[in-house]
PDB file of N, CA and C in Angstrom:
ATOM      1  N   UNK A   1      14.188   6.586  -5.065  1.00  0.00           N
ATOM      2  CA  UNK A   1      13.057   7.140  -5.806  1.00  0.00           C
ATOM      3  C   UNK A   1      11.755   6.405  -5.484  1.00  0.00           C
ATOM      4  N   UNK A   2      10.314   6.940  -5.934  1.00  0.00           N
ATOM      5  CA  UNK A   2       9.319   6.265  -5.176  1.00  0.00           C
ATOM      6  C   UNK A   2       9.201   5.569  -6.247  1.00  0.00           C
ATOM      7  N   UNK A   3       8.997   5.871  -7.799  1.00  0.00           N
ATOM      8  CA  UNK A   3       8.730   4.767  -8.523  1.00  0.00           C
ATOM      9  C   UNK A   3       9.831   5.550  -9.863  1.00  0.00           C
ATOM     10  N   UNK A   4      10.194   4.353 -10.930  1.00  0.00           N
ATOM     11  CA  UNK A   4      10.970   5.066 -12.141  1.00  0.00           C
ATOM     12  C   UNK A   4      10.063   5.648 -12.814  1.00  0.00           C
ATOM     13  N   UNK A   5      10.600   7.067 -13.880  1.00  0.00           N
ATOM     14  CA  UNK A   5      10.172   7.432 -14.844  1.00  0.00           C
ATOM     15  C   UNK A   5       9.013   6.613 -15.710  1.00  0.00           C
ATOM     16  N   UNK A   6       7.685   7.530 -15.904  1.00  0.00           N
ATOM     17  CA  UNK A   6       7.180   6.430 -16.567  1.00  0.00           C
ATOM     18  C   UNK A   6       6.163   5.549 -16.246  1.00  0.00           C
ATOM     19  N   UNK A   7       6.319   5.003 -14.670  1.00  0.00           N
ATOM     20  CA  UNK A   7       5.343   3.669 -13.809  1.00  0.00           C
ATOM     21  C   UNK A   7       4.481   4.103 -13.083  1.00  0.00           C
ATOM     22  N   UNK A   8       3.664   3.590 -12.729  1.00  0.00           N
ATOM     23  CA  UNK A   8       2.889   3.697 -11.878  1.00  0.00           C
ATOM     24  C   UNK A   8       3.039   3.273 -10.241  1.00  0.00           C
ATOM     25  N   UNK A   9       2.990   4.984  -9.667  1.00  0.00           N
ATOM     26  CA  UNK A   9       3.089   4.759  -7.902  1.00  0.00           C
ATOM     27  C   UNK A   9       1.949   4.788  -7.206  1.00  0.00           C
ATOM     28  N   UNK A  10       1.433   3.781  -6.971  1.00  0.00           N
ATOM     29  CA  UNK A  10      -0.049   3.623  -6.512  1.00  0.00           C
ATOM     30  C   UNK A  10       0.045   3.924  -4.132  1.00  0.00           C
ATOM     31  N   UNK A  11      -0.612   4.761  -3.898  1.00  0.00           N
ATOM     32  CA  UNK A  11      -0.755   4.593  -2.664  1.00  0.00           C
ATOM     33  C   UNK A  11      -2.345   4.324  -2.076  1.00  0.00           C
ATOM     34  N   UNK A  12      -2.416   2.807  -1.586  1.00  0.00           N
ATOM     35  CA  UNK A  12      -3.461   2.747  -1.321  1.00  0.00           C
ATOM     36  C   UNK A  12      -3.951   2.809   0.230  1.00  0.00           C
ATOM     37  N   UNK A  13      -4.735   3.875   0.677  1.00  0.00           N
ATOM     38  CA  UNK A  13      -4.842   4.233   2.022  1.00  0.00           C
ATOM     39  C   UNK A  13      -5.769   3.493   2.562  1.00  0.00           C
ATOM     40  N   UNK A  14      -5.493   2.463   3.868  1.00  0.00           N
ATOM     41  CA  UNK A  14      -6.366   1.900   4.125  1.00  0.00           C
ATOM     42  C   UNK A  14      -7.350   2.468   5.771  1.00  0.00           C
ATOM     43  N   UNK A  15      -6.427   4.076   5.964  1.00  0.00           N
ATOM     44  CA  UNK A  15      -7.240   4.348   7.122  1.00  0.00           C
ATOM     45  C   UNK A  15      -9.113   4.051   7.264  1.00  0.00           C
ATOM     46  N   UNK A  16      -9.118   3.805   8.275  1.00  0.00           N
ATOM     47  CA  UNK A  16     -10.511   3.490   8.956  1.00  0.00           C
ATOM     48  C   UNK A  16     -11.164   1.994   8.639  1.00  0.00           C
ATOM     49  N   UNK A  17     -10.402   1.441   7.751  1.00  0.00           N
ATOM     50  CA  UNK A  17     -11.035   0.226   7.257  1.00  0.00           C
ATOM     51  C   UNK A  17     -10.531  -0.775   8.020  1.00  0.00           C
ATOM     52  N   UNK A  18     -11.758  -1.978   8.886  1.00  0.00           N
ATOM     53  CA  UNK A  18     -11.648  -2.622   9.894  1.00  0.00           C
ATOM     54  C   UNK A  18     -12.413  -4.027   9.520  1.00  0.00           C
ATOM     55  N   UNK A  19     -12.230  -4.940  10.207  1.00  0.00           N
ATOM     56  CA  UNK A  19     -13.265  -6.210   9.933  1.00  0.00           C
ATOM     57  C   UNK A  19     -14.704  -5.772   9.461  1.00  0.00           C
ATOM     58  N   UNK A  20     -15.299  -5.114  10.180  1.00  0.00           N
ATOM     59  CA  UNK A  20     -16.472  -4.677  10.388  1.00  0.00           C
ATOM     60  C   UNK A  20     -16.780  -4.158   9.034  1.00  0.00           C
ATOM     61  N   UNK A  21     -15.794  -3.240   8.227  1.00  0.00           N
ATOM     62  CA  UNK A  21     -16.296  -2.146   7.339  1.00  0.00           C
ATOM     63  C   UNK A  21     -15.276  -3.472   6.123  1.00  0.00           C
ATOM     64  N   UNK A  22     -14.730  -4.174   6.474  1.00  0.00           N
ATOM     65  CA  UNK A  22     -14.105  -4.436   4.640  1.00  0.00           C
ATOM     66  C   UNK A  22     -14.593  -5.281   3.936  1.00  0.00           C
ATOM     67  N   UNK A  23     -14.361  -4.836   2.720  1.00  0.00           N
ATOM     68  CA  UNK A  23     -15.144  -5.001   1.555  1.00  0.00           C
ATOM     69  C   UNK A  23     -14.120  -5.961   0.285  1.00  0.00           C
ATOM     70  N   UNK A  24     -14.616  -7.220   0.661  1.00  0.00           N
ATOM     71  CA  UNK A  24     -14.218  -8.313   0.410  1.00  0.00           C
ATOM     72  C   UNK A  24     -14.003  -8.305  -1.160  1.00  0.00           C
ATOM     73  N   UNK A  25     -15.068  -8.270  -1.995  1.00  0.00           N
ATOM     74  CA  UNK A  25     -15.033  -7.952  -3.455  1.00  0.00           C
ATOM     75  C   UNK A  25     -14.079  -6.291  -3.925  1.00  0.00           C
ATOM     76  N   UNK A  26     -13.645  -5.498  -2.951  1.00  0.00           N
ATOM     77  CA  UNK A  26     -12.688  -4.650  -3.260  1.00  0.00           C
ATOM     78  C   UNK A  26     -11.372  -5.432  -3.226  1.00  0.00           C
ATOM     79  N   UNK A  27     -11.512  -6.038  -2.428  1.00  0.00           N
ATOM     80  CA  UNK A  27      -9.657  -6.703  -2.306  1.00  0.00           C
ATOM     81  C   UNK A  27      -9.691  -7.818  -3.278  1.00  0.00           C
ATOM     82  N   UNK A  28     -10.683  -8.385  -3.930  1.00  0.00           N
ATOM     83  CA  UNK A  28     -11.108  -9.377  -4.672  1.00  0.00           C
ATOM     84  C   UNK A  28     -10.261  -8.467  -6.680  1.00  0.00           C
ATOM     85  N   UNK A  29     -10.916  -7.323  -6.188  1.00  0.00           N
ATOM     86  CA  UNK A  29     -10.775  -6.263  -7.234  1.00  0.00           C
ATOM     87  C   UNK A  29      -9.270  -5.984  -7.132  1.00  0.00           C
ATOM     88  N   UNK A  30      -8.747  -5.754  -6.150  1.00  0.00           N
ATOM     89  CA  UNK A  30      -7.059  -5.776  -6.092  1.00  0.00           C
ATOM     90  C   UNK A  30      -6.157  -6.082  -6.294  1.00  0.00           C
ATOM     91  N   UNK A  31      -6.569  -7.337  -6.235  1.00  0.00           N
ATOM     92  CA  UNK A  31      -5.989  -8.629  -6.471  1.00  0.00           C
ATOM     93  C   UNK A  31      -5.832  -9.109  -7.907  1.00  0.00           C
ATOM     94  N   UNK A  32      -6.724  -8.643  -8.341  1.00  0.00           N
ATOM     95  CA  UNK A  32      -7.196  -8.890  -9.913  1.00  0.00           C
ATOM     96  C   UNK A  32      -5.913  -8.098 -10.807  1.00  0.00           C
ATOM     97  N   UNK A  33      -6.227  -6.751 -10.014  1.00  0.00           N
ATOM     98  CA  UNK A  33      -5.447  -5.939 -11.067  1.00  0.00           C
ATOM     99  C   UNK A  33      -4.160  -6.044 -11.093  1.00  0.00           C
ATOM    100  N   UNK A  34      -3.726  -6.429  -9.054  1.00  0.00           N
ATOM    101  CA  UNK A  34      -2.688  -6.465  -9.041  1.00  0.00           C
ATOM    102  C   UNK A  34      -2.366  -7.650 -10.268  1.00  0.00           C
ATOM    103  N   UNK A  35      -2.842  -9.074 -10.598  1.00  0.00           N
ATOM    104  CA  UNK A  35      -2.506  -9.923 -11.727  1.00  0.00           C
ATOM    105  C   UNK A  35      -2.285  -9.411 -13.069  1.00  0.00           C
ATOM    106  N   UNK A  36      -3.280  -8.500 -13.201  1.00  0.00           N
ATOM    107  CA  UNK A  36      -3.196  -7.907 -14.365  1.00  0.00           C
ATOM    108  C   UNK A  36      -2.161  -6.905 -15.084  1.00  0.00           C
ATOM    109  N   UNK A  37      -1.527  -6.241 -13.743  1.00  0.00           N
ATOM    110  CA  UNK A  37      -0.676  -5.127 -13.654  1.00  0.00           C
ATOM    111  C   UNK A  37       0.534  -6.440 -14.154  1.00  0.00           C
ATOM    112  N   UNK A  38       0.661  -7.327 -12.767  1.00  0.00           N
ATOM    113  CA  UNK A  38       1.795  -8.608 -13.471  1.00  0.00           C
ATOM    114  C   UNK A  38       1.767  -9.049 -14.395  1.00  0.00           C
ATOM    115  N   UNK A  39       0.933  -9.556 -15.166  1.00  0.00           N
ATOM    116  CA  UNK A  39       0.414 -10.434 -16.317  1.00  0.00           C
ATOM    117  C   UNK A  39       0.955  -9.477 -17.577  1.00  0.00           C
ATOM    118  N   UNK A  40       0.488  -8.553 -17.999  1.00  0.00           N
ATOM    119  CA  UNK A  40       0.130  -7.659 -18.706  1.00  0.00           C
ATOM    120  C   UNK A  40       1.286  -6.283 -18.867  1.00  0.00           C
ATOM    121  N   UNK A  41       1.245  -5.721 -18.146  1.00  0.00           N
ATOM    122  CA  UNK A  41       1.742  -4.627 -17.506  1.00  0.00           C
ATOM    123  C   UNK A  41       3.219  -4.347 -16.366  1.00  0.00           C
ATOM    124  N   UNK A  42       3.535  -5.749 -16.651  1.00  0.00           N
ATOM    125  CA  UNK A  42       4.372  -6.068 -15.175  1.00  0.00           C
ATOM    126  C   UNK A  42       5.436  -4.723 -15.029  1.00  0.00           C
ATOM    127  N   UNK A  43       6.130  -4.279 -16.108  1.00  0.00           N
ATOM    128  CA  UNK A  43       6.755  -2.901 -15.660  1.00  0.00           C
ATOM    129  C   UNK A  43       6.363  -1.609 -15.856  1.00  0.00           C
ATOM    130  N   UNK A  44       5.250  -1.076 -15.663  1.00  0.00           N
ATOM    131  CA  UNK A  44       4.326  -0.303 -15.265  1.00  0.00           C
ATOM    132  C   UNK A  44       4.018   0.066 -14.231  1.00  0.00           C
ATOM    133  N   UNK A  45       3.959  -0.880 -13.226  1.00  0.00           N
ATOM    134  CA  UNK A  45       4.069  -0.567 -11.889  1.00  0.00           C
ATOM    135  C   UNK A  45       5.172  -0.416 -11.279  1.00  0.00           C
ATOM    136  N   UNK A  46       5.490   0.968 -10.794  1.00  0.00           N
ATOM    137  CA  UNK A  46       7.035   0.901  -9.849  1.00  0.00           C
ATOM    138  C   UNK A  46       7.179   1.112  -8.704  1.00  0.00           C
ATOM    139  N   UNK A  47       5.483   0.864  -7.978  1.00  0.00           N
ATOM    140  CA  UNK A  47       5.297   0.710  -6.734  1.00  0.00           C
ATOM    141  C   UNK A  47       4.372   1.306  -6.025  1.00  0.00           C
ATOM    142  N   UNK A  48       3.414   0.319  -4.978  1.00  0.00           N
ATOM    143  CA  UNK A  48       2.398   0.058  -4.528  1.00  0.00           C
ATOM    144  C   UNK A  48       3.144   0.438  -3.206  1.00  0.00           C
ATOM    145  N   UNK A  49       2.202   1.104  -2.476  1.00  0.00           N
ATOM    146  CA  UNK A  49       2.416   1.794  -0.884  1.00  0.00           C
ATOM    147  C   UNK A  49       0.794   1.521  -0.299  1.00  0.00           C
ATOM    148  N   UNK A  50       0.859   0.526   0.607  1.00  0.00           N
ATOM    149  CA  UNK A  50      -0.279   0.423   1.487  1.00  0.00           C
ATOM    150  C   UNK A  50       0.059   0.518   2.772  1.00  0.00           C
ATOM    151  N   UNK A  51      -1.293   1.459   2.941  1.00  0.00           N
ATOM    152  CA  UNK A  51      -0.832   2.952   4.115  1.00  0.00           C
ATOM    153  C   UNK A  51      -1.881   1.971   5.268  1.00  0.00           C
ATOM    154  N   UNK A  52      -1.618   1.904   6.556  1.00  0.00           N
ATOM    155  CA  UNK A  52      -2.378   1.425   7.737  1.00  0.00           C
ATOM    156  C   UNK A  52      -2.621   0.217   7.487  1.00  0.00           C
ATOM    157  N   UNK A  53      -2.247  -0.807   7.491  1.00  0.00           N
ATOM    158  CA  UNK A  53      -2.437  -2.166   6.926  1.00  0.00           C
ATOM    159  C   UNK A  53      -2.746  -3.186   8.262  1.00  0.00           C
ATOM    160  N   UNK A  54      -3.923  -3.711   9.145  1.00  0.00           N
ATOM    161  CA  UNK A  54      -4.123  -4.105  10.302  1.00  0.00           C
ATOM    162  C   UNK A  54      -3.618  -5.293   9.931  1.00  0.00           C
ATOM    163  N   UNK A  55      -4.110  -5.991  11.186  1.00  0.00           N
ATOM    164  CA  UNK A  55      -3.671  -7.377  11.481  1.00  0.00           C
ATOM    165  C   UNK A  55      -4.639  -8.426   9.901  1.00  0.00           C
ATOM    166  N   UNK A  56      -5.637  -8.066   9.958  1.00  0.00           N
ATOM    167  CA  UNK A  56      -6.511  -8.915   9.062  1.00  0.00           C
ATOM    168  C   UNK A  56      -5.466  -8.609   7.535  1.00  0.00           C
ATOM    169  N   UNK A  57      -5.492  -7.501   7.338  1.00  0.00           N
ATOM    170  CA  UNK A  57      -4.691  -6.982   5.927  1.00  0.00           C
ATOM    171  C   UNK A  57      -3.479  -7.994   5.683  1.00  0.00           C
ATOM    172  N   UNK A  58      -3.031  -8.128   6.664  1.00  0.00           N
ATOM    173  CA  UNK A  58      -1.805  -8.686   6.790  1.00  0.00           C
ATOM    174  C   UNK A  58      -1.659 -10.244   6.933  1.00  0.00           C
ATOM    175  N   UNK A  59      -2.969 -10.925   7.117  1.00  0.00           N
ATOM    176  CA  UNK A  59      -3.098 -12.054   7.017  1.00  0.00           C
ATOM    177  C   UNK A  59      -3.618 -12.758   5.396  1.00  0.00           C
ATOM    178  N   UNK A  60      -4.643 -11.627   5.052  1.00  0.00           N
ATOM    179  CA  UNK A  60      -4.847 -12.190   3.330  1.00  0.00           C
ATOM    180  C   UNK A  60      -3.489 -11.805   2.963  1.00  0.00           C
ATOM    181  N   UNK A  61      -2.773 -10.635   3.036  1.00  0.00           N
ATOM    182  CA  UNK A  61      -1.387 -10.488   2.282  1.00  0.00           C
ATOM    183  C   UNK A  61      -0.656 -11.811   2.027  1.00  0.00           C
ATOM    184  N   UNK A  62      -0.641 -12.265   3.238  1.00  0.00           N
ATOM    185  CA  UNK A  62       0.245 -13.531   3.537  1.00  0.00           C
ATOM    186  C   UNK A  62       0.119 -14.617   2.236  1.00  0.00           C
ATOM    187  N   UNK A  63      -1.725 -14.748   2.100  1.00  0.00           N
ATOM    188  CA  UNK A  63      -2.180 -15.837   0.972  1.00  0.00           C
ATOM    189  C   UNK A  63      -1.595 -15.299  -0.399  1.00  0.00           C
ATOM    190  N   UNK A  64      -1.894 -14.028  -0.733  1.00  0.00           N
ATOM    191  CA  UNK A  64      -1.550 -13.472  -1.990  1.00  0.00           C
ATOM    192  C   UNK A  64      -0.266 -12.877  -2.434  1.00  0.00           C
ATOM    193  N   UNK A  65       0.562 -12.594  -1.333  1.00  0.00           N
ATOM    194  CA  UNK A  65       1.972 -12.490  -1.980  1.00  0.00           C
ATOM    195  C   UNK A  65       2.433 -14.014  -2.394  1.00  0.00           C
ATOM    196  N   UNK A  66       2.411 -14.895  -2.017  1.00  0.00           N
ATOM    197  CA  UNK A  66       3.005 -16.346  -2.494  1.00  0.00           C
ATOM    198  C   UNK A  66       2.723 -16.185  -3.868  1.00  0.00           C
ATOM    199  N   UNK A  67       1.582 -15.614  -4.522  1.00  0.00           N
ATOM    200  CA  UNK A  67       0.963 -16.030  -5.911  1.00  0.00           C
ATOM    201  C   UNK A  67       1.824 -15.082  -7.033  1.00  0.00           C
ATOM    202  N   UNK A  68       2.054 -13.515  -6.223  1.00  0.00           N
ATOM    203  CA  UNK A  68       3.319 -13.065  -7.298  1.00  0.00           C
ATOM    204  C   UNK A  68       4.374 -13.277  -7.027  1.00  0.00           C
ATOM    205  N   UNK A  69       5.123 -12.914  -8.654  1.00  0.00           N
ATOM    206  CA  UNK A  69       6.174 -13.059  -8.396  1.00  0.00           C
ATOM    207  C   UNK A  69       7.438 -12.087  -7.517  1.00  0.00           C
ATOM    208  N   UNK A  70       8.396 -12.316  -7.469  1.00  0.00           N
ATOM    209  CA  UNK A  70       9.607 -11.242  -6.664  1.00  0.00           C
ATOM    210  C   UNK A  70       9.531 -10.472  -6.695  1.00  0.00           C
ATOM    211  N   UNK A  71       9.364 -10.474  -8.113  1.00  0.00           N
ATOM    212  CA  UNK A  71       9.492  -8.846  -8.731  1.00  0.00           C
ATOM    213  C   UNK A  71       8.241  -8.184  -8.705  1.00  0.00           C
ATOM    214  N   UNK A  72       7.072  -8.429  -8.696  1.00  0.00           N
ATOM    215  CA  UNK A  72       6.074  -7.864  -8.255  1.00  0.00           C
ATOM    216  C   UNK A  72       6.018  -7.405  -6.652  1.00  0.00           C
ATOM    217  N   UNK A  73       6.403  -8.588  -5.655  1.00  0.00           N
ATOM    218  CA  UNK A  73       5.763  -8.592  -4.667  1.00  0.00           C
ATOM    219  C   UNK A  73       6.768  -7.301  -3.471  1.00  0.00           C
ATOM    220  N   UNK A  74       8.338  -7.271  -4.363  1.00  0.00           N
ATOM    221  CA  UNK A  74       9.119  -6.217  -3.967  1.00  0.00           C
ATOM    222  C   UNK A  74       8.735  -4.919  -3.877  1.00  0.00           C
ATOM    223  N   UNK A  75       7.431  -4.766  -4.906  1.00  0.00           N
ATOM    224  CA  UNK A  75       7.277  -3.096  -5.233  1.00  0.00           C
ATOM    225  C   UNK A  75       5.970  -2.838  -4.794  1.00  0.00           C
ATOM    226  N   UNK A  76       5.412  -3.751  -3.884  1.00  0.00           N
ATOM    227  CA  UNK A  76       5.014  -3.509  -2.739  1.00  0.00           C
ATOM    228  C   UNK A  76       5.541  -2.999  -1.094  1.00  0.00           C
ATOM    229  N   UNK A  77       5.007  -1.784  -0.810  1.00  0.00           N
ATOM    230  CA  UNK A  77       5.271  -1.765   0.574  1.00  0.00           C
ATOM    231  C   UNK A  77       4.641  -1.174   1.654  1.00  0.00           C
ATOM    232  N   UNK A  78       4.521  -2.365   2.622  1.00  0.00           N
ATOM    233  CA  UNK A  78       3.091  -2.332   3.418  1.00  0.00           C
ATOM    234  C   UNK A  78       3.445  -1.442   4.382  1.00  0.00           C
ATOM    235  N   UNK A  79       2.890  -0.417   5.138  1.00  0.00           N
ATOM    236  CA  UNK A  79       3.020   0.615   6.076  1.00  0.00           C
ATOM    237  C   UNK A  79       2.011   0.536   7.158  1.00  0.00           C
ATOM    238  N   UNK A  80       2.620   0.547   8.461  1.00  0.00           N
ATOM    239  CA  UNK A  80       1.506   0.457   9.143  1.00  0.00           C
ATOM    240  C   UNK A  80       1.011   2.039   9.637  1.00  0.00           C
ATOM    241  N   UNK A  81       2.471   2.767   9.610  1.00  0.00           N
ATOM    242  CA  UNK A  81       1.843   4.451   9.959  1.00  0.00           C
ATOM    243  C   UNK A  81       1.620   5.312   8.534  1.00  0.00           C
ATOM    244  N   UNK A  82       1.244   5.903   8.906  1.00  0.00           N
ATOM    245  CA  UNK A  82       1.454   7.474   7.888  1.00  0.00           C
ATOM    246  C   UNK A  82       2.979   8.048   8.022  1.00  0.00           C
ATOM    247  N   UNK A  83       3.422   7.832   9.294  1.00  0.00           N
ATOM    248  CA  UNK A  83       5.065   8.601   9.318  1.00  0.00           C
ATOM    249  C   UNK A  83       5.843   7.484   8.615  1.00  0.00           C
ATOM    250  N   UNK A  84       5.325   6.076   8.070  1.00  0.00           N
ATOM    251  CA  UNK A  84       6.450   5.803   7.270  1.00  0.00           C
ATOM    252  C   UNK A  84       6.434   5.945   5.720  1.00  0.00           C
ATOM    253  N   UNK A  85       5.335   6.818   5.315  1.00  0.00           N
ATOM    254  CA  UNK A  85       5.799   7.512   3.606  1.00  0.00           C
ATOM    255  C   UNK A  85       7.095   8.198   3.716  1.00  0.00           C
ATOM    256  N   UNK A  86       7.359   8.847   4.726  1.00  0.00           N
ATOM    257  CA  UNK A  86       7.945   9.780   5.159  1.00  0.00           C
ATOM    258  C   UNK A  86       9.670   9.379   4.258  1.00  0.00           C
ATOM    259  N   UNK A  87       9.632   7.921   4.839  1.00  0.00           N
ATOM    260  CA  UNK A  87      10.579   6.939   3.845  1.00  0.00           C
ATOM    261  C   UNK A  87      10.558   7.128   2.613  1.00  0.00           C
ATOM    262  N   UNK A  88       9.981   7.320   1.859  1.00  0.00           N
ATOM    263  CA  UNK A  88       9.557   7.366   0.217  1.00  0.00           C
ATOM    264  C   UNK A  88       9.295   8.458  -0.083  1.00  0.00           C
ATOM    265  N   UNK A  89       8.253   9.469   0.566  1.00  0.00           N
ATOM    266  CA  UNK A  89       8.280  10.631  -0.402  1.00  0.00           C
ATOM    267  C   UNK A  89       8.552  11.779   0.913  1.00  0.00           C
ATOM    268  N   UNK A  90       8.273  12.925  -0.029  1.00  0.00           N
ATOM    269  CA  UNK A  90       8.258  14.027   0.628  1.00  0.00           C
ATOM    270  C   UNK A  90       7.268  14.234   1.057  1.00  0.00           C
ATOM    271  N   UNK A  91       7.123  14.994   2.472  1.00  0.00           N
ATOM    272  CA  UNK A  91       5.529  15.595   2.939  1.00  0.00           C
ATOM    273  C   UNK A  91       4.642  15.945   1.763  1.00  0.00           C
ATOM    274  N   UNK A  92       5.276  17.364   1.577  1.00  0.00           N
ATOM    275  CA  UNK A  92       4.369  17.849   0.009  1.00  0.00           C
ATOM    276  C   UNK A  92       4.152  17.319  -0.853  1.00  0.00           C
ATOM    277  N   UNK A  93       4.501  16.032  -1.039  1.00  0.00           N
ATOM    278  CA  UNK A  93       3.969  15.063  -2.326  1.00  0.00           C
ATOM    279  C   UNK A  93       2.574  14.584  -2.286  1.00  0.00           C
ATOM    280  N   UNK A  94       2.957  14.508  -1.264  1.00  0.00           N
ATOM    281  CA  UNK A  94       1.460  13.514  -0.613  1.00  0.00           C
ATOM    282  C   UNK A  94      -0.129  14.128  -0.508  1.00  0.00           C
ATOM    283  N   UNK A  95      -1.063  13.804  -0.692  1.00  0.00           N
ATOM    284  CA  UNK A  95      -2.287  14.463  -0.690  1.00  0.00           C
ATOM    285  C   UNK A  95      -2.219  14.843   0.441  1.00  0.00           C
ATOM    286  N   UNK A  96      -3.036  16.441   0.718  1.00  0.00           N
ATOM    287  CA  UNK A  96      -3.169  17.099   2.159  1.00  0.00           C
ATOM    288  C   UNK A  96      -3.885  16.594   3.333  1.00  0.00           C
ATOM    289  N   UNK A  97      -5.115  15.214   3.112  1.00  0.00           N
ATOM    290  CA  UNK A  97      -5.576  14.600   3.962  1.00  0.00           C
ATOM    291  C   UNK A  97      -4.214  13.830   4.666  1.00  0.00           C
ATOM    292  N   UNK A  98      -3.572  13.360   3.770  1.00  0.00           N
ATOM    293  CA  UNK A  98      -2.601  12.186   3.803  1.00  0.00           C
ATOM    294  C   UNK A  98      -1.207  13.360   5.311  1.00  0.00           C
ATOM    295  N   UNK A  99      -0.890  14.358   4.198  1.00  0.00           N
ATOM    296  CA  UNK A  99       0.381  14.985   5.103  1.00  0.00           C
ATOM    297  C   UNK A  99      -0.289  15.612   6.323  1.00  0.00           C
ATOM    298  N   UNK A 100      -1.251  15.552   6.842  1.00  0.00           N
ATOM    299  CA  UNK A 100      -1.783  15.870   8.218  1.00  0.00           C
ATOM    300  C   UNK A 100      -1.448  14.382   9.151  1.00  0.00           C
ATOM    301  N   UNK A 101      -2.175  13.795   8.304  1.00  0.00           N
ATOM    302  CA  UNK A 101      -1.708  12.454   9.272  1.00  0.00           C
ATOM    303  C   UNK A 101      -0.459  11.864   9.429  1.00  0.00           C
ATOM    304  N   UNK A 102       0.159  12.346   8.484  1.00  0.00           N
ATOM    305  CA  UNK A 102       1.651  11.688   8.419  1.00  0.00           C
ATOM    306  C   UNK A 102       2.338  12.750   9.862  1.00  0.00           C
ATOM    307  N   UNK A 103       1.935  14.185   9.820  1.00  0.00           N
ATOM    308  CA  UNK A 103       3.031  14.948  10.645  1.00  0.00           C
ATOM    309  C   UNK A 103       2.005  14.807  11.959  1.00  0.00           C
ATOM    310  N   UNK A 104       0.939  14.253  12.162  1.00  0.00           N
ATOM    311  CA  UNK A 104       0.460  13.893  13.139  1.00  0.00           C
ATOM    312  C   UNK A 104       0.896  12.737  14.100  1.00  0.00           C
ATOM    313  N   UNK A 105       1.444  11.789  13.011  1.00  0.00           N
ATOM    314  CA  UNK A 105       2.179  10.539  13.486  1.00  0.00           C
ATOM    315  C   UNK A 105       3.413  10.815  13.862  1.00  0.00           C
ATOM    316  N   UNK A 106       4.195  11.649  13.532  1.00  0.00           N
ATOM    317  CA  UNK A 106       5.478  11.891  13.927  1.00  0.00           C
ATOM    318  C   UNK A 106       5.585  11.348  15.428  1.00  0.00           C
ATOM    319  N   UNK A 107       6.645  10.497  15.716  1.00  0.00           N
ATOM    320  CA  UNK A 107       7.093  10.110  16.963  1.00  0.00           C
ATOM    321  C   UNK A 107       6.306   8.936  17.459  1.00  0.00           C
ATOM    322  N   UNK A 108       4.994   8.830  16.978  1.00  0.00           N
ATOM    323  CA  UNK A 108       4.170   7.689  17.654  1.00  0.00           C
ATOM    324  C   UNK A 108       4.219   6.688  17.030  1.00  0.00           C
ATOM    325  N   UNK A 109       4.257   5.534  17.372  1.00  0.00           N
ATOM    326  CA  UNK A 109       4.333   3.848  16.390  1.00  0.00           C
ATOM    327  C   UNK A 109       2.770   3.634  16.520  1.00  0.00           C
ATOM    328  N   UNK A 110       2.550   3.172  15.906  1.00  0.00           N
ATOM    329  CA  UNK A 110       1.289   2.468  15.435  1.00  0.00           C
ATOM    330  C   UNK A 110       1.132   0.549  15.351  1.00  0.00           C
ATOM    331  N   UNK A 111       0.775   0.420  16.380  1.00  0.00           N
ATOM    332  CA  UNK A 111       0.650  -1.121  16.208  1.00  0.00           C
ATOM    333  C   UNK A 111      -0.791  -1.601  15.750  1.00  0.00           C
ATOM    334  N   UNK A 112      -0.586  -3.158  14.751  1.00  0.00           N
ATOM    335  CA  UNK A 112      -1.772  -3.725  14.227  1.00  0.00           C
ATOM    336  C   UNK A 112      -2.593  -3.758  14.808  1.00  0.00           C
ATOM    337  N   UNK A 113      -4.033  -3.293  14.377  1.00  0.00           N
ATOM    338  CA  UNK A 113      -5.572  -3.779  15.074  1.00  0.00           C
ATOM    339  C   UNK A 113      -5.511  -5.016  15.842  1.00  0.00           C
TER     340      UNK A 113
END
């Protein structure tokens, strides 16, 4: 299932966003909530999907998963294509910007920026 009855399935799309374009006080903002979602809320969330995640994404990840816990940091899952929702949901679930790119990706891997 993508998330239980009830929680919150957050997919956060990070197409087009690059050194150049990211926005430091957004992930600042992410980070936050993600605490807050833990702190507060911890089973509420039943899972976070971050869609295109480059090399940089993947290096703050590194700093900020240490800070949650297991059980938070499990119901995260980082994607580097669009064809791997494909894992989790159905085409038609997905917003129509989203299922173009996903059946666009079909067959091709996508490696980090």
């Amino acid at each position: 299932p993508v998330a239980a009855p009830g929680t919150l399935c957050v997919l956060y799309d990070r197409h087009g966003v690059t050194r150049k374009n990211f926005d430091l006080s957004l992930f600042q903002a992410t980070v936050k909530v993600a605490g807050i979602l833990q702190d507060y809320y911890a089973e509420r969330l039943g899972a976070m999907y971050i869609l295109e995640a480059n090399w940089f994404y993947w290096a703050l990840w590194k700093v900020v998963a240490p800070l949650l816990t297991e059980k938070t940091r499990s119901k995260f899952h980082i994607l580097n294509s669009p064809a791997e929702l494909e894992t989790y949901f159905e085409v038609s679930q997905l917003p129509p910007e989203i299922q173009e790119r996903v059946r666009g990706a079909r067959g091709r891997t996508r490696s980090p920026d």
